[in-house]
PDB file of N, CA and C in Angstrom:
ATOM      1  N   UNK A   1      -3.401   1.725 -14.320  1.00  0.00           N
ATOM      2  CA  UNK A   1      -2.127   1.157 -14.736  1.00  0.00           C
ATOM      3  C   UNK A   1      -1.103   1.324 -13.615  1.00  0.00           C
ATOM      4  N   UNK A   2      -0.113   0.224 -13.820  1.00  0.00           N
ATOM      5  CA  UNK A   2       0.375   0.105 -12.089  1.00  0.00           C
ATOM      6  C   UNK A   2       2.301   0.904 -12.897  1.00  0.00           C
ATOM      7  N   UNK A   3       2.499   1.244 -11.948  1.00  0.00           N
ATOM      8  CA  UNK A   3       4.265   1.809 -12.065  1.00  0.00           C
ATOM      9  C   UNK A   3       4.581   0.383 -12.362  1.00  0.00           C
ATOM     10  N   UNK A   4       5.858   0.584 -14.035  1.00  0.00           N
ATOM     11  CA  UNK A   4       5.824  -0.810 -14.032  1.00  0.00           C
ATOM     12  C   UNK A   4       7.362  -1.213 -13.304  1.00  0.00           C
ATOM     13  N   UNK A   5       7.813   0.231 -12.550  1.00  0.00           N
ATOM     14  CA  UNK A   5       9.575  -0.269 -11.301  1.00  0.00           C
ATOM     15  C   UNK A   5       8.892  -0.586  -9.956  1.00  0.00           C
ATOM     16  N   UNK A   6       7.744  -1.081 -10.004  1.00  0.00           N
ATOM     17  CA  UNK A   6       7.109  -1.179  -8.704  1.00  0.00           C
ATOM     18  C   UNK A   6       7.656  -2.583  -8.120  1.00  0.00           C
ATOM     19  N   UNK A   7       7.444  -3.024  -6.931  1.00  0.00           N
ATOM     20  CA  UNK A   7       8.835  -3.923  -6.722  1.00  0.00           C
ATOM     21  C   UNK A   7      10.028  -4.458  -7.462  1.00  0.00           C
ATOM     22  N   UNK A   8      10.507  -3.584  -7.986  1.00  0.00           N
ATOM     23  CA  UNK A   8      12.004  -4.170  -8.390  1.00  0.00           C
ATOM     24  C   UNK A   8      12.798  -3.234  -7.177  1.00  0.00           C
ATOM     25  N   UNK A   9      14.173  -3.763  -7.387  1.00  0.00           N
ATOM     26  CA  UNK A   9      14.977  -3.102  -6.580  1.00  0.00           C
ATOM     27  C   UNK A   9      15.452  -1.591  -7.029  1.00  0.00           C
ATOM     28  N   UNK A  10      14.898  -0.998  -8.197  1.00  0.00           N
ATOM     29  CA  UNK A  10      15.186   0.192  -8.431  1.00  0.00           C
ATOM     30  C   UNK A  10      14.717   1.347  -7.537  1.00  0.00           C
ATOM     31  N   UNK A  11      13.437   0.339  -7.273  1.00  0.00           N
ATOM     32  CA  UNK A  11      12.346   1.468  -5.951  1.00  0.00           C
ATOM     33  C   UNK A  11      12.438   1.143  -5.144  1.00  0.00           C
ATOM     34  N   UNK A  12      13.283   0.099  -4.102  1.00  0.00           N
ATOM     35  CA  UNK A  12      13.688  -0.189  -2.921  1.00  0.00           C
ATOM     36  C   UNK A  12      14.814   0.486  -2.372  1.00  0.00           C
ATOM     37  N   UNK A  13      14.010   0.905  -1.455  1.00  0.00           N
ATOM     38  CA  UNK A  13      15.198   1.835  -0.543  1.00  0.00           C
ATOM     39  C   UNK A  13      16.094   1.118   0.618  1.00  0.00           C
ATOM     40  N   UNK A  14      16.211  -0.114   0.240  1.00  0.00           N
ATOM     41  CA  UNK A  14      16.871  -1.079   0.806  1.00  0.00           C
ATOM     42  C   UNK A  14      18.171  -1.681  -0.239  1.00  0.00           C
ATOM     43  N   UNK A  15      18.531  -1.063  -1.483  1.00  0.00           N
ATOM     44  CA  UNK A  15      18.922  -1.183  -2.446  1.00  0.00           C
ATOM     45  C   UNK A  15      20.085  -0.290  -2.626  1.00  0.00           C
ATOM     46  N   UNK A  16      21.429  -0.553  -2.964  1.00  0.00           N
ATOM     47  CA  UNK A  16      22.309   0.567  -3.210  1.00  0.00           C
ATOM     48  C   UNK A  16      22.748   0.337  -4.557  1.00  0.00           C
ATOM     49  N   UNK A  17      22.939   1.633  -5.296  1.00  0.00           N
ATOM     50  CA  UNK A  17      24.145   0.957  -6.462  1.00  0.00           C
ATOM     51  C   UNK A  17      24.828   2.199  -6.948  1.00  0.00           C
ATOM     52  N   UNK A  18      25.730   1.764  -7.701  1.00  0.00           N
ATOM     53  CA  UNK A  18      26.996   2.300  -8.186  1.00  0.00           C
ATOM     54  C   UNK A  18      27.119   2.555  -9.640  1.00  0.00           C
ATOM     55  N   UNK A  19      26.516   2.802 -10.438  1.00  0.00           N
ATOM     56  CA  UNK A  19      26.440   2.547 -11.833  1.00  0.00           C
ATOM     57  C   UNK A  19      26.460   1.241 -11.988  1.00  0.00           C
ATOM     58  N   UNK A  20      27.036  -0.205 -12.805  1.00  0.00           N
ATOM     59  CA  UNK A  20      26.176  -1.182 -12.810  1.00  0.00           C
ATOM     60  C   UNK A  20      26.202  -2.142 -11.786  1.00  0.00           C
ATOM     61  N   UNK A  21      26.289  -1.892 -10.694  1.00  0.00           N
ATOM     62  CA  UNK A  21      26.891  -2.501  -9.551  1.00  0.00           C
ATOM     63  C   UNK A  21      25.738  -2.018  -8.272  1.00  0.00           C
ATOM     64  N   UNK A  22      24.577  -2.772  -8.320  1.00  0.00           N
ATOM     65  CA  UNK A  22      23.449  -3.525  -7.563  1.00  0.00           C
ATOM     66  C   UNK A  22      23.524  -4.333  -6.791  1.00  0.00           C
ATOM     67  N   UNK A  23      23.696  -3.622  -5.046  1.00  0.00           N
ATOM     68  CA  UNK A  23      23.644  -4.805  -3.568  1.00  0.00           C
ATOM     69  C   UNK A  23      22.655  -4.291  -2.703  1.00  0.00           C
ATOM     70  N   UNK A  24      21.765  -5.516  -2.419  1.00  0.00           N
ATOM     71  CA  UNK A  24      20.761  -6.022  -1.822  1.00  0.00           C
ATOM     72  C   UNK A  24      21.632  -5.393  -0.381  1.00  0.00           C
ATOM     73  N   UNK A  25      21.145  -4.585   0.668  1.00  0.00           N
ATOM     74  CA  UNK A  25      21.865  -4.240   1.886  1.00  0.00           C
ATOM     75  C   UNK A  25      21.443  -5.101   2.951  1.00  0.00           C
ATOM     76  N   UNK A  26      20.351  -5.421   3.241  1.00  0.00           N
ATOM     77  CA  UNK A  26      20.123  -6.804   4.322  1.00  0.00           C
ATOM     78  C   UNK A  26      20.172  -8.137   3.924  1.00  0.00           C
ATOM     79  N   UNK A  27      20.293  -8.069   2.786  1.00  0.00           N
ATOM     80  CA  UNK A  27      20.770  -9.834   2.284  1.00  0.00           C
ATOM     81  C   UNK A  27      22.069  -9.895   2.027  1.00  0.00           C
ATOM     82  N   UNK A  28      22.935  -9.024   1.675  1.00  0.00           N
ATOM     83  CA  UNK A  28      24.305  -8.178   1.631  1.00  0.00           C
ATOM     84  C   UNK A  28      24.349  -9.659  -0.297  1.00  0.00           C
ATOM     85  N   UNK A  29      23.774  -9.204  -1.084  1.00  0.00           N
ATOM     86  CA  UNK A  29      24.231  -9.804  -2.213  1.00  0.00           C
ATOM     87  C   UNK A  29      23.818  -8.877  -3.197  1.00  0.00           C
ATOM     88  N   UNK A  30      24.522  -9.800  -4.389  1.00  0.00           N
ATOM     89  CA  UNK A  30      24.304  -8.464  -5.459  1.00  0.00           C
ATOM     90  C   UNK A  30      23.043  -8.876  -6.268  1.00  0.00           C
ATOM     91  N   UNK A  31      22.384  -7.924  -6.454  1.00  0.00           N
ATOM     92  CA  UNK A  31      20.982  -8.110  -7.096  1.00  0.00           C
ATOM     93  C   UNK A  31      20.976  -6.731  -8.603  1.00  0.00           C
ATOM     94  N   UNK A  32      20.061  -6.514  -9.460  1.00  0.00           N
ATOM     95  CA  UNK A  32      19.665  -5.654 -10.432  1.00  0.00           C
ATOM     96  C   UNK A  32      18.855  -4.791 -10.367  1.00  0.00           C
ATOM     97  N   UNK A  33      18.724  -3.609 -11.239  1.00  0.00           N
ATOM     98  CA  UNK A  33      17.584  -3.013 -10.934  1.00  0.00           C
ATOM     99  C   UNK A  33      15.894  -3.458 -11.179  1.00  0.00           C
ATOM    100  N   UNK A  34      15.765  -4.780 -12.242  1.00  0.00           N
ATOM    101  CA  UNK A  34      15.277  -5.327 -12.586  1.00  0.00           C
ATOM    102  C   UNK A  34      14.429  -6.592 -11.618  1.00  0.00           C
ATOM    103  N   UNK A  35      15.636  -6.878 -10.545  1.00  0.00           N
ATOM    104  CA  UNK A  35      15.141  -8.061  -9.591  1.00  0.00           C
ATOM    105  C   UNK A  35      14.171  -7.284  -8.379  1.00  0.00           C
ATOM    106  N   UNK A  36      13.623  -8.184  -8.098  1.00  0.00           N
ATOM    107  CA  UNK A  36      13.036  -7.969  -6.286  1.00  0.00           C
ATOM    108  C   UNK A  36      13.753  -9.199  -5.467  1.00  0.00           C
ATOM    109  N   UNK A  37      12.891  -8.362  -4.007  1.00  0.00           N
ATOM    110  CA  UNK A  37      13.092  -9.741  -3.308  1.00  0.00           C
ATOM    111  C   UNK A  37      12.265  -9.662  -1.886  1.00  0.00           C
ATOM    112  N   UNK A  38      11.785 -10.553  -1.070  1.00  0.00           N
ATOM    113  CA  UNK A  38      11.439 -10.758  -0.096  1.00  0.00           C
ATOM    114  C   UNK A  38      11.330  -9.619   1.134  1.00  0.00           C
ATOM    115  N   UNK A  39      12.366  -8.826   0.872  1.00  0.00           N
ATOM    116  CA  UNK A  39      12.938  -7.620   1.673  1.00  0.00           C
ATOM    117  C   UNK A  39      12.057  -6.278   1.188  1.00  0.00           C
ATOM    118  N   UNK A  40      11.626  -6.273   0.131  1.00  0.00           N
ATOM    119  CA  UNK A  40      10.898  -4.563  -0.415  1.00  0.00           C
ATOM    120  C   UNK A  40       9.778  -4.761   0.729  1.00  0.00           C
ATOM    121  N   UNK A  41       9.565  -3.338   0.784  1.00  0.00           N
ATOM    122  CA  UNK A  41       8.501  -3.223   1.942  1.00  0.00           C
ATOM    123  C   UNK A  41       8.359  -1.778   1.476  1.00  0.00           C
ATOM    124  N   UNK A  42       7.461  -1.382   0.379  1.00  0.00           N
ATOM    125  CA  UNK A  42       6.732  -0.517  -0.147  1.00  0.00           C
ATOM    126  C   UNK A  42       5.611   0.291   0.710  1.00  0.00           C
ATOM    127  N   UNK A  43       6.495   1.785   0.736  1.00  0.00           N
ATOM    128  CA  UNK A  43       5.794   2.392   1.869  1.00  0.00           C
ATOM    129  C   UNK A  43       6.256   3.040   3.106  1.00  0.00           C
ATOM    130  N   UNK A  44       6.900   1.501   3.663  1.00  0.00           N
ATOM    131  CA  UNK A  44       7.192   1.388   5.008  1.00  0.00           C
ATOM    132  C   UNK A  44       8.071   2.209   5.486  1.00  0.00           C
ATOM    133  N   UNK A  45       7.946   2.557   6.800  1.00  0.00           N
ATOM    134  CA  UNK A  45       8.974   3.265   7.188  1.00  0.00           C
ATOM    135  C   UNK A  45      10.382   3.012   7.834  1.00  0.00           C
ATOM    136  N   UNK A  46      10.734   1.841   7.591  1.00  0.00           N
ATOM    137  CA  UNK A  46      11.965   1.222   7.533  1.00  0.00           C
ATOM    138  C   UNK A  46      12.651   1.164   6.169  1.00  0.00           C
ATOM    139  N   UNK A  47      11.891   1.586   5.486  1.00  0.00           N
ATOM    140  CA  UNK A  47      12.567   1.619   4.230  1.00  0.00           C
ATOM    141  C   UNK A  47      12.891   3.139   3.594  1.00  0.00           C
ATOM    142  N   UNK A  48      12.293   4.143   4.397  1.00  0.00           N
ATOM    143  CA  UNK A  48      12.662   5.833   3.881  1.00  0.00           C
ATOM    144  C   UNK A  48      13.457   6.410   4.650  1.00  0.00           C
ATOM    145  N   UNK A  49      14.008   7.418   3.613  1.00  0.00           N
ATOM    146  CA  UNK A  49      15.305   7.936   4.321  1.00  0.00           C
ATOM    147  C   UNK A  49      14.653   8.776   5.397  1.00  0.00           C
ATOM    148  N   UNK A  50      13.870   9.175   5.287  1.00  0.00           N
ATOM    149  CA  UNK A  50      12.890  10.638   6.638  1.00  0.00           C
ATOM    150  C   UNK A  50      12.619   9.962   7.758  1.00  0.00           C
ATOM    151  N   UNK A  51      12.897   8.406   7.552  1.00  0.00           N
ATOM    152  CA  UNK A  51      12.460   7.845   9.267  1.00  0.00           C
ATOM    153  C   UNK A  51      13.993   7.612   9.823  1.00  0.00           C
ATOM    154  N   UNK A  52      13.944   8.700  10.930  1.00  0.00           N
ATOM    155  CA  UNK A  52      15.121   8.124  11.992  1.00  0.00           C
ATOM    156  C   UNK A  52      14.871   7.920  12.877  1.00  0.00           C
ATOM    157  N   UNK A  53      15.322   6.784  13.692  1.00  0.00           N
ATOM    158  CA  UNK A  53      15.355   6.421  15.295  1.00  0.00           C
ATOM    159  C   UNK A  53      13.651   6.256  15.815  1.00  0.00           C
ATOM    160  N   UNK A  54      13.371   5.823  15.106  1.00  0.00           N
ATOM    161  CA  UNK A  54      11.235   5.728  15.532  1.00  0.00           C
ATOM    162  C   UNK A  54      10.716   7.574  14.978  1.00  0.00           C
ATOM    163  N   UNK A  55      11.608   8.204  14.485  1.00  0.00           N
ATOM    164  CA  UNK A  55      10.539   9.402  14.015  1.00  0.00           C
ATOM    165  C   UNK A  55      10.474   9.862  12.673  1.00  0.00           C
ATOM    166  N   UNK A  56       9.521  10.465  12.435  1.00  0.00           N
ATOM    167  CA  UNK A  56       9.064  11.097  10.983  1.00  0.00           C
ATOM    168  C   UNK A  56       9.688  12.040  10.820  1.00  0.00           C
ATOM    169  N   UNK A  57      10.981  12.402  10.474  1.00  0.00           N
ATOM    170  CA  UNK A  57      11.333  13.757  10.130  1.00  0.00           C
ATOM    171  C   UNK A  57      10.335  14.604   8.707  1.00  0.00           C
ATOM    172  N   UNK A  58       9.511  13.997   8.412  1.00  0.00           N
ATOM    173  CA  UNK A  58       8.360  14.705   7.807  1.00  0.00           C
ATOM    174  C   UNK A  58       7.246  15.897   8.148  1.00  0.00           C
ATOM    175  N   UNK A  59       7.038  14.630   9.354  1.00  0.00           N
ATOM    176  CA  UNK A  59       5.724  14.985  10.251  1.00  0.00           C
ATOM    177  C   UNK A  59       6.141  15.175  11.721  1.00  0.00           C
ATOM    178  N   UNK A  60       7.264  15.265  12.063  1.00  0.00           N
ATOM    179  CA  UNK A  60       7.927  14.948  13.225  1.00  0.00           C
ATOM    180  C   UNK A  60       7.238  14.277  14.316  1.00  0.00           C
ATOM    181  N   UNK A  61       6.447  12.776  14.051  1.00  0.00           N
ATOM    182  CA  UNK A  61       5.201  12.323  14.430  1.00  0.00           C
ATOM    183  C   UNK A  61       6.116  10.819  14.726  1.00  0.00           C
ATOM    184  N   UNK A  62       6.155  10.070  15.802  1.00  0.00           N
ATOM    185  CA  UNK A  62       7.120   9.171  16.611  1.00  0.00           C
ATOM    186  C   UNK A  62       6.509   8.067  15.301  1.00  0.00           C
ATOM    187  N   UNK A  63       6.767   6.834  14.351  1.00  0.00           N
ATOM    188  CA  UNK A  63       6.193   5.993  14.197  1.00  0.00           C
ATOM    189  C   UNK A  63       6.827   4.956  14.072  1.00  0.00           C
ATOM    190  N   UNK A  64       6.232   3.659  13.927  1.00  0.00           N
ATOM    191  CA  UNK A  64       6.706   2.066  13.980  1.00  0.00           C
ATOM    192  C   UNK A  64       7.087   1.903  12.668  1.00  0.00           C
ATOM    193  N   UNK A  65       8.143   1.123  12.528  1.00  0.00           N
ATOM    194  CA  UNK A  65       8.965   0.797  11.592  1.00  0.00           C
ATOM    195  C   UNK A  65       8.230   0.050  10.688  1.00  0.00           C
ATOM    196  N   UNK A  66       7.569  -0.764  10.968  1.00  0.00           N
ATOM    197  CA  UNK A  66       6.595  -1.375   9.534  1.00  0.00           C
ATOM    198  C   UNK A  66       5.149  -0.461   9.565  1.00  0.00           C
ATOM    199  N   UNK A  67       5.155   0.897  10.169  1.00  0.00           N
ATOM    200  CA  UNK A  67       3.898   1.521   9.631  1.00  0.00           C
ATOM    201  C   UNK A  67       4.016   1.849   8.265  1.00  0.00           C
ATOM    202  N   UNK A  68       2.735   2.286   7.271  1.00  0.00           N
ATOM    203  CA  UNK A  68       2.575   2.686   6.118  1.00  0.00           C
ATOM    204  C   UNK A  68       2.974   4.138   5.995  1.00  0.00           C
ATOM    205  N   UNK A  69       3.669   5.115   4.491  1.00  0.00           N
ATOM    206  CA  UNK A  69       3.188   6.336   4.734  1.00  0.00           C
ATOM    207  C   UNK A  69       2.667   6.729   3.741  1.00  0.00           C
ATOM    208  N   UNK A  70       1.503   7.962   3.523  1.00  0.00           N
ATOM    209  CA  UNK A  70       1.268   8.027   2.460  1.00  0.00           C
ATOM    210  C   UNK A  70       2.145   8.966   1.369  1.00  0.00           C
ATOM    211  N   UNK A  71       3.304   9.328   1.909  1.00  0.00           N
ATOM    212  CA  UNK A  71       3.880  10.238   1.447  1.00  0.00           C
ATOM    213  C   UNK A  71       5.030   9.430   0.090  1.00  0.00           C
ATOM    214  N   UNK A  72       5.009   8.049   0.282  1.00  0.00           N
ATOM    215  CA  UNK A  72       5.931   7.194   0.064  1.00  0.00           C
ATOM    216  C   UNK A  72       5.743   7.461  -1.582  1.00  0.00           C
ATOM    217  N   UNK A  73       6.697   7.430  -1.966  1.00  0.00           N
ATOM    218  CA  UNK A  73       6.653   7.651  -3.952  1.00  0.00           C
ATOM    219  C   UNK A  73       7.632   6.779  -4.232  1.00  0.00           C
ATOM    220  N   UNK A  74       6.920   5.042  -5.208  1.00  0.00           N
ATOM    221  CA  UNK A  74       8.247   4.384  -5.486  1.00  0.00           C
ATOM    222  C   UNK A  74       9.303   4.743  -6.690  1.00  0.00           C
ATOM    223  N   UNK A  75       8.639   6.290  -7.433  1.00  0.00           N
ATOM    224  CA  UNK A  75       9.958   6.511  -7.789  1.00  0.00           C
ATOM    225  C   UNK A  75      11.405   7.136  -7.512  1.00  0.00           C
ATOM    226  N   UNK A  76      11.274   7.375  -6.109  1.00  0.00           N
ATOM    227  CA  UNK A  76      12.215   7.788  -5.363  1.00  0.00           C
ATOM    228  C   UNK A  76      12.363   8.441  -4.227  1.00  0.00           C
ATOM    229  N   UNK A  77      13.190   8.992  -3.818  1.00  0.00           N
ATOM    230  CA  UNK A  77      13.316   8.704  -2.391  1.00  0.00           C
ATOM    231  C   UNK A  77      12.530  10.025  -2.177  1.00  0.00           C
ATOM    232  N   UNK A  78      12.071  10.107  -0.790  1.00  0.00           N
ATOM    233  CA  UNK A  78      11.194  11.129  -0.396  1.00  0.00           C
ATOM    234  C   UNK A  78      12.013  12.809  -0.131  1.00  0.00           C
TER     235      UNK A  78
END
C-alpha cells in the first residue's frame, strides 16, 4: 500500500505554507496540500533541506542535485 500524501504538495519540499495559505516556490503560485505538480521530485536532493551547496550534510558526501537518497521520508522533512 502506497503513502496516500505521496505526490501532493504536502510532501514536497518545494512547497511552503502558512496555515491555509499553500505556494508552489518555483512556480511562485498558490497551490493545496491536496494538489501536485510537475516540480515534486521525490527523493531528490534538490528538494531536502540536508543538501547544501552540492553536499550531504547527512553523509557529508559531495552529491548532484537530481541524485536519489535513500534517507528521503515523504512524510517530512529529513
Amino acid at each position: 500500500m502506497t503513502d496516500e500524501s505521496y505526490r501532493k504538495c504536502r510532501t514536497c519540499r518545494l512547497c511552503r505554507h502558512s496555515e491555509d495559505s499553500w505556494t508552489c516556490i518555483p512556480e511562485g503560485r498558490e497551490t493545496g496540500p491536496d494538489s501536485s505538480c510537475g516540480r515534486y521530485r521525490p527523493g531528490c536532493c534538490e528538494t531536502c533541506a540536508s543538501h547544501s551547496e552540492g553536499k550531504c550534510e547527512l553523509s557529508g558526501l559531495e552529491v548532484y542535485d537530481l541524485d536519489v537518497c535513500s534517507f528521503y521520508d515523504p512524510s517530512g522533512p529529513l
